[in-house]
N, C-alpha and C. Protein backbone atom coordinates (compact mmCIF):
# COMPACT_ATOMS: atom_id res chain seq x y z
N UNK A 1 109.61 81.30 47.15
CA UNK A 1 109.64 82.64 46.60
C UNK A 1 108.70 82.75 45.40
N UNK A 2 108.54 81.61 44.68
CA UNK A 2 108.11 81.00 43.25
C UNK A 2 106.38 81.81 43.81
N UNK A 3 105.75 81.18 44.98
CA UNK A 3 104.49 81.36 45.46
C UNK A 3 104.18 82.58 45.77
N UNK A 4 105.00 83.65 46.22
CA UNK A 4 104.85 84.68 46.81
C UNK A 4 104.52 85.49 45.49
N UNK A 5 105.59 85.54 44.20
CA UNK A 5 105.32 86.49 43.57
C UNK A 5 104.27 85.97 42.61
N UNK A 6 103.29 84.83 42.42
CA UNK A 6 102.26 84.34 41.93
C UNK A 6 101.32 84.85 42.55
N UNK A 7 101.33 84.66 44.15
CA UNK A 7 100.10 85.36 45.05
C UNK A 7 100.17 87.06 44.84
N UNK A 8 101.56 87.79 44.01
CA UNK A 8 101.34 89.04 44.64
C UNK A 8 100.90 89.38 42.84
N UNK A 9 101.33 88.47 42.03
CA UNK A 9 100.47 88.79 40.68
C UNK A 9 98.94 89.10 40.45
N UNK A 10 98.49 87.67 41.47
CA UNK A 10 96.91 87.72 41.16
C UNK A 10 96.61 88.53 42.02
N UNK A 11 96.95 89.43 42.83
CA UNK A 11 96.37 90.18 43.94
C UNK A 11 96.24 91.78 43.23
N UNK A 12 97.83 92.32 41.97
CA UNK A 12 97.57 92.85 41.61
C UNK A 12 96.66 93.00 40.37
N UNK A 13 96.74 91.85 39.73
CA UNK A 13 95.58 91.67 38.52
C UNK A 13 93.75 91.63 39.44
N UNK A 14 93.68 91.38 40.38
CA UNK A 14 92.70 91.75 40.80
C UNK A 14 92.27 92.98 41.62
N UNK A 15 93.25 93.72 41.71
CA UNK A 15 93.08 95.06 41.41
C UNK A 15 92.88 96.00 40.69
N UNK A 16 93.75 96.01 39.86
CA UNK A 16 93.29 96.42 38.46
C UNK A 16 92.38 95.72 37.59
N UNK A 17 91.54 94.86 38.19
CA UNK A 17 89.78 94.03 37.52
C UNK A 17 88.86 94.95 38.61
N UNK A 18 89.32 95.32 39.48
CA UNK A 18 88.52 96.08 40.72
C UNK A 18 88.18 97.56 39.90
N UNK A 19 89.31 98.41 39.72
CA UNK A 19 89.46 99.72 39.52
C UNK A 19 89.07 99.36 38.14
N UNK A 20 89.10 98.48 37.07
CA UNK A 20 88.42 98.73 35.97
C UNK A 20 86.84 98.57 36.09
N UNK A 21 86.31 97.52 36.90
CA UNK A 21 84.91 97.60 37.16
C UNK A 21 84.34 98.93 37.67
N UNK A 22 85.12 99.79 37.80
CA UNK A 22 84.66 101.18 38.55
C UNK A 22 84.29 101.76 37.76
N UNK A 23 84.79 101.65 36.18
CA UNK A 23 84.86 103.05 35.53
C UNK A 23 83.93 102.53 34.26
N UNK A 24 83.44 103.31 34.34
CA UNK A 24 81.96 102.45 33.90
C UNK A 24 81.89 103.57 32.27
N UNK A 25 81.53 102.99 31.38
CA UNK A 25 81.23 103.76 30.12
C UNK A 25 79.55 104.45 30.04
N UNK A 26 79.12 105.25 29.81
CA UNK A 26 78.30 105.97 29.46
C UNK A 26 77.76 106.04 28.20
N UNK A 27 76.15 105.58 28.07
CA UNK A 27 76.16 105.32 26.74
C UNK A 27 75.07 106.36 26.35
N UNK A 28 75.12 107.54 25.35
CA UNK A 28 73.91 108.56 25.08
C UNK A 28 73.72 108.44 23.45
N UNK A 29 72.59 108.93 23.25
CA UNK A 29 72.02 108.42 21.65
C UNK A 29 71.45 109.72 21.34
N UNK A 30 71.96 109.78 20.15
CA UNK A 30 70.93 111.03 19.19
C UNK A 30 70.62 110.39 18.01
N UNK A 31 69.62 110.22 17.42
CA UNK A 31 68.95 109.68 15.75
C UNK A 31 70.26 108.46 15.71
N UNK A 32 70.95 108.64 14.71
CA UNK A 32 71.77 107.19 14.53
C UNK A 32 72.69 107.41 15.04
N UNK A 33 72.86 108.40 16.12
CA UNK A 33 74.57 108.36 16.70
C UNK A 33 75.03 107.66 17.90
N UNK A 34 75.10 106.73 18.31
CA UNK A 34 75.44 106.30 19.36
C UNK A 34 76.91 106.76 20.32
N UNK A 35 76.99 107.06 21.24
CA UNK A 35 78.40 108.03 22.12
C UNK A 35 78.46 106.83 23.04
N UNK A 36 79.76 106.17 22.80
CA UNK A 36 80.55 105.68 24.34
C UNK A 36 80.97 107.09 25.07
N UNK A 37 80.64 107.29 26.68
CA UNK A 37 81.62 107.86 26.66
C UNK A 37 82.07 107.62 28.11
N UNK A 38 83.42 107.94 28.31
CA UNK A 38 84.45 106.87 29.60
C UNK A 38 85.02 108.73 30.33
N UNK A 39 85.30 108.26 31.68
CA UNK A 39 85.90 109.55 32.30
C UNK A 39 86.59 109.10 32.82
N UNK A 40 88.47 109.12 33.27
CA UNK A 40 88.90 108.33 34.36
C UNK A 40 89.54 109.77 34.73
N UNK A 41 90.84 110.10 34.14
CA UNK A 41 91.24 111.40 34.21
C UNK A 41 91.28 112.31 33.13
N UNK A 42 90.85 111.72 31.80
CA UNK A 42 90.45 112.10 30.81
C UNK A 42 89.06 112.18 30.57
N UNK A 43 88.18 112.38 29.63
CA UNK A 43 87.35 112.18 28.57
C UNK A 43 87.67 111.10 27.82
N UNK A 44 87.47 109.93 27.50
CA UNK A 44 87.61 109.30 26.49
C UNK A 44 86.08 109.02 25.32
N UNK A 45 86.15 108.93 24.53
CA UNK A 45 84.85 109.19 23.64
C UNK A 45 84.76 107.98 22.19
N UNK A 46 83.71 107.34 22.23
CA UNK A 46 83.57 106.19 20.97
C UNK A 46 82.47 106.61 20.27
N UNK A 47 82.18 106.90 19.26
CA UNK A 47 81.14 107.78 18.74
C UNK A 47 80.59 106.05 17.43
N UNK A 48 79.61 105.52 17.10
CA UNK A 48 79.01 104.68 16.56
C UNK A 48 78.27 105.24 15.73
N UNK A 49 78.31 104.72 14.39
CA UNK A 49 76.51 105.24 13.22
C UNK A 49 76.43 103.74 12.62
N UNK A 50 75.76 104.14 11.89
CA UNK A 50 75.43 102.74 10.74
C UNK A 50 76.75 102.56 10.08
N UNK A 51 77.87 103.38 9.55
CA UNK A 51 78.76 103.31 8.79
C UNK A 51 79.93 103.46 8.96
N UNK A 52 80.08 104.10 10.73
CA UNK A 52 81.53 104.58 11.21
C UNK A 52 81.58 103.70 12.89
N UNK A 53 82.65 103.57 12.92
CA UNK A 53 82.81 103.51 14.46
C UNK A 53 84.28 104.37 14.99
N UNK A 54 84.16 105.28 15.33
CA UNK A 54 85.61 106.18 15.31
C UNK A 54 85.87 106.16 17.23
N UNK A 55 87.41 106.49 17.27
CA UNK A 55 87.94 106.32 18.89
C UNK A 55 88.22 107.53 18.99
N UNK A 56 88.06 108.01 19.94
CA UNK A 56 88.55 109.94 20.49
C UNK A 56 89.88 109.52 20.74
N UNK A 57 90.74 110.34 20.81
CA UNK A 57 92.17 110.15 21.52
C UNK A 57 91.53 110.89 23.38
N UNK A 58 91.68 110.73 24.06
CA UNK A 58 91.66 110.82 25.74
C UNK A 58 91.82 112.60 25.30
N UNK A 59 90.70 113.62 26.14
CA UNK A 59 91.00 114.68 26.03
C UNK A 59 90.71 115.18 27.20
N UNK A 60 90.84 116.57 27.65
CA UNK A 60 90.51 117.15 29.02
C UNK A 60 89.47 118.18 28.61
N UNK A 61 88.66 117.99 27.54
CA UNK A 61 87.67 119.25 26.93
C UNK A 61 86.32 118.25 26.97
N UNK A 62 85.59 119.24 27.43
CA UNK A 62 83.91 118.61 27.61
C UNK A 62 83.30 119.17 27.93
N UNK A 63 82.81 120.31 26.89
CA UNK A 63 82.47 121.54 27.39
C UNK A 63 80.50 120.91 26.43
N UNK A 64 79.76 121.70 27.73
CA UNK A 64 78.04 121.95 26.61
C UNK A 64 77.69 123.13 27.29
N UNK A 65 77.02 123.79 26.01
CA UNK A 65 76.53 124.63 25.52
C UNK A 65 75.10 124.68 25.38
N UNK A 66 73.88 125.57 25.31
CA UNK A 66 72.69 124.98 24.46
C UNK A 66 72.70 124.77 23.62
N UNK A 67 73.47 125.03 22.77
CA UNK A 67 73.61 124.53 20.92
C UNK A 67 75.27 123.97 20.21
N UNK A 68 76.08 124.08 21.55
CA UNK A 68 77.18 123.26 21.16
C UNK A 68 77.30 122.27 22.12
N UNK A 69 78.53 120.87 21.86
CA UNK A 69 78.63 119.84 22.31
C UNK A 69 80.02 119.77 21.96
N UNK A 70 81.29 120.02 22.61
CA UNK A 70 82.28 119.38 22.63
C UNK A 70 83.58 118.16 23.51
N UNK A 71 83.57 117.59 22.81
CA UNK A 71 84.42 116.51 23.76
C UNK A 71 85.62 116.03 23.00
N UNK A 72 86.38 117.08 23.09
CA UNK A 72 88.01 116.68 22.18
C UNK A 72 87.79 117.23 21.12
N UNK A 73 88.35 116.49 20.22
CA UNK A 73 87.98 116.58 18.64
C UNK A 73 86.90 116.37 17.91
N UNK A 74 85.72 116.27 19.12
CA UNK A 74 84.26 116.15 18.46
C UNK A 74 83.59 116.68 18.61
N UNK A 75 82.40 117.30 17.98
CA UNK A 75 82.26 118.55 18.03
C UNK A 75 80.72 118.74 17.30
N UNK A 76 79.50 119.37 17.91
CA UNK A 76 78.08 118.36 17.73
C UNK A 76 77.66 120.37 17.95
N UNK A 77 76.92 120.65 16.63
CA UNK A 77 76.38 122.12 16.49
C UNK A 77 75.02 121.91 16.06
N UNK A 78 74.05 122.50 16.45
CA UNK A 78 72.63 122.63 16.64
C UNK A 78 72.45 123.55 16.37
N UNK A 79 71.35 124.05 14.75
CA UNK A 79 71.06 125.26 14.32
C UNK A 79 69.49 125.62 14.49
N UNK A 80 68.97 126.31 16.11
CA UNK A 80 67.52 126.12 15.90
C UNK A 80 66.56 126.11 15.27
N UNK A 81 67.00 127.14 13.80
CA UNK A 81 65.94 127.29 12.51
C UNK A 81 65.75 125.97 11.92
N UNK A 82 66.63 125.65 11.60
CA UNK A 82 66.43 124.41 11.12
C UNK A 82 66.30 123.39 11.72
N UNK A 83 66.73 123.06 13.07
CA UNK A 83 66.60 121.82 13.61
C UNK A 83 67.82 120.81 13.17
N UNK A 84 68.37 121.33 12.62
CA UNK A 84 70.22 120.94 11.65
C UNK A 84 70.76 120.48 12.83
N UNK A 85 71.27 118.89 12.87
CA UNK A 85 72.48 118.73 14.47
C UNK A 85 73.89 118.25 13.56
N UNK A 86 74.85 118.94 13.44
CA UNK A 86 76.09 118.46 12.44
C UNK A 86 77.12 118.18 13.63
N UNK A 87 77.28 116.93 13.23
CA UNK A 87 78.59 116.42 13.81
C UNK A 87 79.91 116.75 13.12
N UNK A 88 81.08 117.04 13.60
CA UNK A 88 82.17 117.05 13.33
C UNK A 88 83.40 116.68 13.74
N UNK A 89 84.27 116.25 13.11
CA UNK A 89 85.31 115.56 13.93
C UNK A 89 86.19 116.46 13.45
N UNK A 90 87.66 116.33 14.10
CA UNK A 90 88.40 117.60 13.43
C UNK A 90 89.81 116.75 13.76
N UNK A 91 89.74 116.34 12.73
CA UNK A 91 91.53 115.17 12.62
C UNK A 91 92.07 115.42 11.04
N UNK A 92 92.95 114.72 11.11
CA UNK A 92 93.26 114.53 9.81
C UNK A 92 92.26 113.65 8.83
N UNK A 93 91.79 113.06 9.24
CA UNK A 93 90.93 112.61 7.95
C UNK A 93 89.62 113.17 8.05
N UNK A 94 89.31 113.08 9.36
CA UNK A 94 87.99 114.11 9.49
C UNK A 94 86.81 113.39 9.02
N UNK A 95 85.71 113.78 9.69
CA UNK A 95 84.22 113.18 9.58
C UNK A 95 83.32 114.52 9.74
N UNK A 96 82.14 114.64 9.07
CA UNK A 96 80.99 115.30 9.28
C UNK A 96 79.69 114.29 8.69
N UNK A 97 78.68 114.87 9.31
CA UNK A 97 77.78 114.20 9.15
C UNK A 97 76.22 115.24 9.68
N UNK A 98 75.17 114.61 9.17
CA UNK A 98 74.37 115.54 10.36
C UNK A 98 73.00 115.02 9.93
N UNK A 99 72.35 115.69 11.43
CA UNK A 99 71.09 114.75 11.41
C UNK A 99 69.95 116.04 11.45
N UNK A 100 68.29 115.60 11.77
CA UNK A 100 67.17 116.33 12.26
C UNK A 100 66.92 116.06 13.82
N UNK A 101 66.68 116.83 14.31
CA UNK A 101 66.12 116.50 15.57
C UNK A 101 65.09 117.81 16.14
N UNK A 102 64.45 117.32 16.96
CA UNK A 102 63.27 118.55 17.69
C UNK A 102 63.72 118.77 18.69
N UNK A 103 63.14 119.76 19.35
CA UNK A 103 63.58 120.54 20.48
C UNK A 103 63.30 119.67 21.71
N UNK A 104 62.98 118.19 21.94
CA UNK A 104 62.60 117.57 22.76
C UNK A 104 63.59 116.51 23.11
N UNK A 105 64.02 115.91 21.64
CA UNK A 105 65.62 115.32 21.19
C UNK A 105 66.55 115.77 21.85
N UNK A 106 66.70 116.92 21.58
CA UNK A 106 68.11 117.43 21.48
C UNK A 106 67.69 117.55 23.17
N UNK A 107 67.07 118.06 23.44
CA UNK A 107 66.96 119.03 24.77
C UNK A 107 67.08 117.39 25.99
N UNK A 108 66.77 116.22 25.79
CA UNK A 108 67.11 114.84 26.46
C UNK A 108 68.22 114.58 26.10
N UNK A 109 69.04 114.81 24.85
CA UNK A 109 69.95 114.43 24.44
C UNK A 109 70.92 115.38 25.24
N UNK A 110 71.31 116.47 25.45
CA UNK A 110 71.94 117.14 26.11
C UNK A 110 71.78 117.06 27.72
N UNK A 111 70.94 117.19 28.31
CA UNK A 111 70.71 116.69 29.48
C UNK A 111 71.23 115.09 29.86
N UNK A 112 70.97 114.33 29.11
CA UNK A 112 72.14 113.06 29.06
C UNK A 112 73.22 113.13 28.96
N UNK A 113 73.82 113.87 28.44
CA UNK A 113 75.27 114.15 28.23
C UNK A 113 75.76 115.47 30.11
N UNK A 114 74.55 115.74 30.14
CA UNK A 114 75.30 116.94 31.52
C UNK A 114 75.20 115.59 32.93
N UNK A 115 74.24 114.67 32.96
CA UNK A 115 74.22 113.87 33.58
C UNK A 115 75.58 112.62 33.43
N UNK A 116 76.24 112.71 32.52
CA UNK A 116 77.45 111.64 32.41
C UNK A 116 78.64 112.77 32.96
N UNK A 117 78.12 113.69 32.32
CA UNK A 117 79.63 114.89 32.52
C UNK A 117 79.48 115.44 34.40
N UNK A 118 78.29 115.33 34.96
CA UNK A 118 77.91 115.18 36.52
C UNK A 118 77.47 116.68 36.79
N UNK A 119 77.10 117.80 35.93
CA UNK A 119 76.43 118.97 35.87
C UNK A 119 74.88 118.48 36.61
């Protein structure tokens, strides 16, 4: 009996090594921002800079815009006069930040993001 439920352990641990090899993270870059980002039945989102590494909580929002970017509680606004890209997080402790970018940036940078989201 000892063998059976050993063989039916590793059969399910190698299933769930199967279905995790599936779900593959997505990696898109703007100036210093680096984006994990994961889809299983959520959104999940890892956002990277020189100084932060923050975790999304799993959301069902992933919406783009030409000048907005949201995925949960994160939240990426593009002001064309200026070329202004402000990140925002919207938690309790909360993050902003913001960068420059040209209309060539942003415009790959968004198109990377519609290509992970499958637009």
């Amino acid at each position: 009996m000892s063998e059976r439920k050993s063989y039916l352990q590793l059969m399910g641990e190698g299933f769930r090594m199967l279905k995790q090899s599936k779900q593959t993270d997505k990696t898109v870059s703007l100036r210093g921002w680096t984006f994990s980002i994961h889809h299983d039945n959520e959104w999940y989102v890892v956002l990277r800079s020189n100084r932060v590494k923050w975790v999304g909580l799993p959301s069902h929002t992933f919406d783009i815009s030409p000048n907005l970017i949201q995925i949960g509680n994160l939240r990426i606004i593009r002001h064309p006069e200026s070329n202004e890209v402000r990140l925002t997080i919207d938690e309790e402790w909360g993050l902003e930040n913001k960068v420059v970018c040209d209309n060539l940036e942003w415009e790959t940078f968004v198109d990377a993001l519609k290509q992970v989201k499958g637009e």
